[in-house]
C-alpha atoms as a PDB file:
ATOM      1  CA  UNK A   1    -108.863  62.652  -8.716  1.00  0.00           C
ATOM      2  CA  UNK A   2    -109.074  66.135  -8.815  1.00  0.00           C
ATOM      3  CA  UNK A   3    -107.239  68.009  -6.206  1.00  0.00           C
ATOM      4  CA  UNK A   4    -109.226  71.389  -6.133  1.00  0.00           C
ATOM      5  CA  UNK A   5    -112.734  69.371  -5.194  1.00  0.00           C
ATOM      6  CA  UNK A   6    -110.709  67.719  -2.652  1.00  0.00           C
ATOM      7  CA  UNK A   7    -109.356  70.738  -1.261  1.00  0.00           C
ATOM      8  CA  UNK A   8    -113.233  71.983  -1.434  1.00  0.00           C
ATOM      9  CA  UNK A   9    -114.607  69.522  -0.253  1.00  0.00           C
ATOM     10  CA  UNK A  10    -112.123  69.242   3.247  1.00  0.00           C
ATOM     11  CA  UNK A  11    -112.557  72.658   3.809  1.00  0.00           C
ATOM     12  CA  UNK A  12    -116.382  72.766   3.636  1.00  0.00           C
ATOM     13  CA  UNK A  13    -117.322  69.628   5.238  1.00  0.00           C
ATOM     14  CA  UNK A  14    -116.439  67.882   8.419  1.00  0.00           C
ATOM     15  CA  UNK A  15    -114.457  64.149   8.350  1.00  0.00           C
ATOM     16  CA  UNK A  16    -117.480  62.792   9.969  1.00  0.00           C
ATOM     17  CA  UNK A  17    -119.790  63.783   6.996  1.00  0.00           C
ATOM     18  CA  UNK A  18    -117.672  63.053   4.554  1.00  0.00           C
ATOM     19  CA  UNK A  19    -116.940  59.347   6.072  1.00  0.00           C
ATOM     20  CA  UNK A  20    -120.497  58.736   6.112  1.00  0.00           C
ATOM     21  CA  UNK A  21    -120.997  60.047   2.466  1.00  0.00           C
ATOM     22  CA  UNK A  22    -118.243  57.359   1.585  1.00  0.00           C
ATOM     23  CA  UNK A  23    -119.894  54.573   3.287  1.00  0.00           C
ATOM     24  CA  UNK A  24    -123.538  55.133   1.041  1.00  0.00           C
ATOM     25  CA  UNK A  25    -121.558  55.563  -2.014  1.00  0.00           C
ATOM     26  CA  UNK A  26    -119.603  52.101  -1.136  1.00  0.00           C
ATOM     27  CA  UNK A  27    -123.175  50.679  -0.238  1.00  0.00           C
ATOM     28  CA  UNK A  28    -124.809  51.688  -3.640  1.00  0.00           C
ATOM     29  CA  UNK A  29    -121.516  50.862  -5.302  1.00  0.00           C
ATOM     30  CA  UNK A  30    -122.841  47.258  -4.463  1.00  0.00           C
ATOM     31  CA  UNK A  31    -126.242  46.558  -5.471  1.00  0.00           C
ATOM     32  CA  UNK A  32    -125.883  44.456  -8.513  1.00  0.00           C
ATOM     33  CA  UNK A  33    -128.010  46.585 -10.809  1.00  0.00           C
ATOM     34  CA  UNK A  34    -125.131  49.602 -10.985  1.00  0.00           C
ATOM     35  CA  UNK A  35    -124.109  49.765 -13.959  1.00  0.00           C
ATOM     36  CA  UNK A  36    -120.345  50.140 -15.444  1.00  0.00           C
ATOM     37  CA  UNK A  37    -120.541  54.288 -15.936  1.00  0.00           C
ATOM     38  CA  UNK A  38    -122.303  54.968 -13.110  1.00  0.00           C
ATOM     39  CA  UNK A  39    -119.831  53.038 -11.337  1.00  0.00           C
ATOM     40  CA  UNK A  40    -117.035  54.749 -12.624  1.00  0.00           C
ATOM     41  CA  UNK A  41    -118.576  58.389 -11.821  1.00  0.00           C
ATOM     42  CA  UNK A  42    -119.372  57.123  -7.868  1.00  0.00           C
ATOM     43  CA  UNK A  43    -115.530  55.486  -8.044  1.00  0.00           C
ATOM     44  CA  UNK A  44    -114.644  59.572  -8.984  1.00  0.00           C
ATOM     45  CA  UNK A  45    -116.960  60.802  -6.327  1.00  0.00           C
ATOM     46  CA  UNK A  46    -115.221  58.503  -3.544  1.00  0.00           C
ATOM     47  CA  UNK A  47    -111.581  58.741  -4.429  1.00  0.00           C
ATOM     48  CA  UNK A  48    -111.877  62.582  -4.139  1.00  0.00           C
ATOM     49  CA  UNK A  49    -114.179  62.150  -0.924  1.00  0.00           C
ATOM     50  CA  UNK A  50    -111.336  59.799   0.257  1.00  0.00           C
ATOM     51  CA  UNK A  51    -108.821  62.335  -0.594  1.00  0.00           C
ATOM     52  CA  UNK A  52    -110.465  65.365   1.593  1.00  0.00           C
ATOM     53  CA  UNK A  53    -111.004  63.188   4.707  1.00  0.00           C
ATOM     54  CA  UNK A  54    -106.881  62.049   4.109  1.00  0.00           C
ATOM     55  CA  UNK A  55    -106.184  65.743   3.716  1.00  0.00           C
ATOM     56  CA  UNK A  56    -107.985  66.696   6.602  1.00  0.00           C
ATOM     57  CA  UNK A  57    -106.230  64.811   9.015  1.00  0.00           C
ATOM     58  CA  UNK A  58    -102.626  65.403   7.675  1.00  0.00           C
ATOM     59  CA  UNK A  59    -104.202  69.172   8.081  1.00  0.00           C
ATOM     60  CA  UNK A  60    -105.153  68.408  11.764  1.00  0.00           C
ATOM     61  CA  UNK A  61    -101.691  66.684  12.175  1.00  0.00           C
ATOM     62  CA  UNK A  62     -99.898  69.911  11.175  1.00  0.00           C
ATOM     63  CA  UNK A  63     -99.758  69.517   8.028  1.00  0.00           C
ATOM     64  CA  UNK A  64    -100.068  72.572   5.776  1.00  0.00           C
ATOM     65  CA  UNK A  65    -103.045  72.508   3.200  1.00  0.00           C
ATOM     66  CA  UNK A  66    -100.797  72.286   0.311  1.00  0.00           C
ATOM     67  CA  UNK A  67     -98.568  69.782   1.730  1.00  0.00           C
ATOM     68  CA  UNK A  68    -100.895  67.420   2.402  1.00  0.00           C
ATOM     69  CA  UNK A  69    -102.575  68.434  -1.076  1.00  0.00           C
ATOM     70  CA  UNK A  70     -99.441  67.286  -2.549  1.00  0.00           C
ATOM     71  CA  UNK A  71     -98.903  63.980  -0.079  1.00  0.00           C
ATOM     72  CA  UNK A  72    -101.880  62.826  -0.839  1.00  0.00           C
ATOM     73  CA  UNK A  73    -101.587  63.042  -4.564  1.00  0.00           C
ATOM     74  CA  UNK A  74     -98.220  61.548  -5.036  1.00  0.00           C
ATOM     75  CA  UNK A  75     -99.778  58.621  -2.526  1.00  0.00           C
ATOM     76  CA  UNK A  76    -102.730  57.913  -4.909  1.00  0.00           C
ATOM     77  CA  UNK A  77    -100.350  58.312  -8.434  1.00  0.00           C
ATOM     78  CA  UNK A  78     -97.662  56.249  -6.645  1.00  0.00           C
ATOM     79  CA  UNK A  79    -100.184  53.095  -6.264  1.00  0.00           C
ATOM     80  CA  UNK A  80    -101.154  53.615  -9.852  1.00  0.00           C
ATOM     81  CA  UNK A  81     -97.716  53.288 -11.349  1.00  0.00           C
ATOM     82  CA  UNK A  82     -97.284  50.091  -9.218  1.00  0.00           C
END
């Protein structure tokens, strides 16, 4: 996770293109020939893909940028401690 791609990549991109980006990375994600690396590189691509479309509608809720920056982050290294 890398927050300034996600902030790059909400502010560049609409939800709608970035949602269907997610769903062809999930689709290659399962073909059985994928192998372990390339796995974990597309699992980096769609965690911070995941992180601008979450950012983007805490944004369009009212959220400042950097609060929902921050929201998000301490959501995604909360579930890792657990």
């Amino acid at each position: 996770m890398k927050l300034p791609i996600i902030k790059h990549l909400q502010k560049n991109n609409e939800a709608e293109k970035l949602e269907n980006t997610l769903e062809v990375l999930e689709s290659f994600c399962e073909h059985r020939s994928v192998k372990d690396n390339e796995m974990d590189v597309v699992g980096e691509l769609i965690t911070n893909i995941a992180g601008a479309v979450e950012m983007d509608k805490m944004v369009k809720d009212g959220m400042s940028e950097k609060d929902a920056a921050n929201t998000f982050a301490k959501r995604v290294l909360g579930s890792i401690d657990q």
